[in-house]
Protein backbone atom coordinates (compact mmCIF):
# COMPACT_ATOMS: atom_id res chain seq x y z
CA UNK A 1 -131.88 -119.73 -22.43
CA UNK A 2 -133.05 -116.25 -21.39
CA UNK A 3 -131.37 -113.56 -22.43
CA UNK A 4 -130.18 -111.04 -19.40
CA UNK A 5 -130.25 -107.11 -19.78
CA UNK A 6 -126.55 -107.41 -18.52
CA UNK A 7 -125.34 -109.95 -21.74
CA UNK A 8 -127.55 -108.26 -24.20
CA UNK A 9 -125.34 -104.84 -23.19
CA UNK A 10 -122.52 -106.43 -23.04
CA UNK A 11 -122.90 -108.04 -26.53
CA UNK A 12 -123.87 -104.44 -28.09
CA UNK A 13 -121.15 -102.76 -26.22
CA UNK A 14 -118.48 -105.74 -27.74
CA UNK A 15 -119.41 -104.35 -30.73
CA UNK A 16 -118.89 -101.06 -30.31
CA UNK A 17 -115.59 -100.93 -28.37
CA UNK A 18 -112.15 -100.57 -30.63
CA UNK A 19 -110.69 -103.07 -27.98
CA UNK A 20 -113.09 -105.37 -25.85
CA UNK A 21 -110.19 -107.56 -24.08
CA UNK A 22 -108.41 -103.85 -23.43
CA UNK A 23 -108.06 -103.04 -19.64
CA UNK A 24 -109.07 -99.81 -19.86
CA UNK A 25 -111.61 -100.00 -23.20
CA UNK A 26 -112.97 -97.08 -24.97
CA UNK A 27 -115.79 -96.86 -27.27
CA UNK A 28 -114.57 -96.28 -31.04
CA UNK A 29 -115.25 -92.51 -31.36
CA UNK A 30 -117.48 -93.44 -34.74
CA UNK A 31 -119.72 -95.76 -33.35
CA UNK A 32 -120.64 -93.68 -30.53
CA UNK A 33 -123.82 -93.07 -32.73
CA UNK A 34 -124.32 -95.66 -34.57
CA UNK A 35 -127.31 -96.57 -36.63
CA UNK A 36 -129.67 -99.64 -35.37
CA UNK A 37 -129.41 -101.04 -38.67
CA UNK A 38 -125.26 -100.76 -38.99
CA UNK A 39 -124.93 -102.66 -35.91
CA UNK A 40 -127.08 -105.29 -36.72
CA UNK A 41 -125.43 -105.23 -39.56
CA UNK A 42 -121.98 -105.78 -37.74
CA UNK A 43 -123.56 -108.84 -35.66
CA UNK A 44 -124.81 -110.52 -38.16
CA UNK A 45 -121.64 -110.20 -40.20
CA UNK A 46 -119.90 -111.76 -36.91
CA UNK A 47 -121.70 -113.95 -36.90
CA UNK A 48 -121.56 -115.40 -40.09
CA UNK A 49 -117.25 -115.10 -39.81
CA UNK A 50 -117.76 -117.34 -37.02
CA UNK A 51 -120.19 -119.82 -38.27
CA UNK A 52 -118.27 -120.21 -42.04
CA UNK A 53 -114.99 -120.57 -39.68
CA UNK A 54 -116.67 -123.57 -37.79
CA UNK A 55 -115.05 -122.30 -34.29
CA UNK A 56 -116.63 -124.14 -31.51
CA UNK A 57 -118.39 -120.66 -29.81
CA UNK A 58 -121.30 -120.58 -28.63
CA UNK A 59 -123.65 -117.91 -30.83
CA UNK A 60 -126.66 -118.62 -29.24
CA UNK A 61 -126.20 -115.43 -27.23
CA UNK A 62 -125.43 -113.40 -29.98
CA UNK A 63 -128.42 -114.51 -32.21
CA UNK A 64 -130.57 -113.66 -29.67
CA UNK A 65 -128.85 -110.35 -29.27
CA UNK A 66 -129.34 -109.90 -32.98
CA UNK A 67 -133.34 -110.73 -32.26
CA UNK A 68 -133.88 -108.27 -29.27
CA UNK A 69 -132.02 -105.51 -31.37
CA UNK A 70 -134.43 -106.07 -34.46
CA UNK A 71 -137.38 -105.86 -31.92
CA UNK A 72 -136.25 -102.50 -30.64
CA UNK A 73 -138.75 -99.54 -32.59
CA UNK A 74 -137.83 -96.41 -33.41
CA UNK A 75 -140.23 -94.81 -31.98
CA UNK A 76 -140.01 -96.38 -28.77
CA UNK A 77 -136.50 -94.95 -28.39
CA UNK A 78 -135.50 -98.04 -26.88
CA UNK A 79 -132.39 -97.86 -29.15
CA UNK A 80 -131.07 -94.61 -28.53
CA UNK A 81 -131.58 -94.84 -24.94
CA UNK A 82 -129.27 -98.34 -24.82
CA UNK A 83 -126.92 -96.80 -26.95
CA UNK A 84 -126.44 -94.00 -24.80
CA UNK A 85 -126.51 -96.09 -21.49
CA UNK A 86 -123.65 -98.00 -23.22
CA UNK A 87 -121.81 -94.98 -24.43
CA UNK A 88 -121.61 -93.42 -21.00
CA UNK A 89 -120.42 -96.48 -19.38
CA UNK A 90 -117.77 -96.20 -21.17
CA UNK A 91 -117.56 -92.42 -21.33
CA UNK A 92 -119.29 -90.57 -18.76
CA UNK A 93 -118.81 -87.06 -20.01
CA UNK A 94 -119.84 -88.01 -23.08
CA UNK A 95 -123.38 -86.23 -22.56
CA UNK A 96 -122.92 -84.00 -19.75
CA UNK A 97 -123.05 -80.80 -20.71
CA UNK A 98 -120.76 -78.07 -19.16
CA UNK A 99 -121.55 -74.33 -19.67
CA UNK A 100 -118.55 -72.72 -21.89
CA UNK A 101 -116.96 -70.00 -20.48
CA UNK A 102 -118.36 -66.69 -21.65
CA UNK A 103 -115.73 -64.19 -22.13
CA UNK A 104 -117.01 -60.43 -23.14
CA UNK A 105 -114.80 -58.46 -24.84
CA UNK A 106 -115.04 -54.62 -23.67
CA UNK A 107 -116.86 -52.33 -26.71
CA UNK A 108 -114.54 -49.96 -27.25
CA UNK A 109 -115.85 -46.66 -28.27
CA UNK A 110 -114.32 -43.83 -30.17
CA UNK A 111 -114.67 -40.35 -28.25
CA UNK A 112 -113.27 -37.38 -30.63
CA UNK A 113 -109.86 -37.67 -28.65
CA UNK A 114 -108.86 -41.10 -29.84
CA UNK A 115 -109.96 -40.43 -33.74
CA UNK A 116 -106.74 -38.04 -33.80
CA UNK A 117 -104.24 -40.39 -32.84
């Protein structure tokens, strides 16, 4: 079975969401930059749960999840770039950046008439 783009991102995102069966899910505000490693970490531990608590799921899907993900090179910045595809499906201002407002105060300057009072 080949994996799609669409379940591999759905996988990761499962993952990182604090809810995945919510109707309106967000991202869990800690894992919104996660570490490569820490998520494969997370699979595999899922993994494992589900295999030692012999429920009939399919993890074929999820192992090969795990496999793409330990493909992915860090200096390809394949990772970061998936993670932040995910991250702003989920939150799309998450990495637009909008220009603070820039509020300048007046200088105020002593003139020999104000140092009396």
């Amino acid at each position: 079975m080949k994996k799609t783009d669409h379940e591999f991102k759905d996988i990761i995102a499962e993952i990182l969401l604090i809810d995945p069966t919510s109707s309106h899910p967000k991202i869990h505000p800690a894992r919104k930059e996660m570490k490569k490693g820490a998520l494969q970490k997370q699979l595999d531990d899922m993994i494992l749960k589900v295999e030692e608590a012999e429920l009939d799921i399919d993890l074929a899907p999820y192992k090969e999840a795990l496999v793409l993900l330990r493909k992915m090179r860090p200096a390809t910045g394949e990772y970061d770039a998936l993670l932040k595809e995910i991250v702003m499906a989920y939150h799309p201002n998450r990495y637009i950046k909008t220009p603070k407002k820039v509020q300048i105060n007046p200088k105020v300057t002593l003139t020999a008439k104000n140092e009396g009072q």
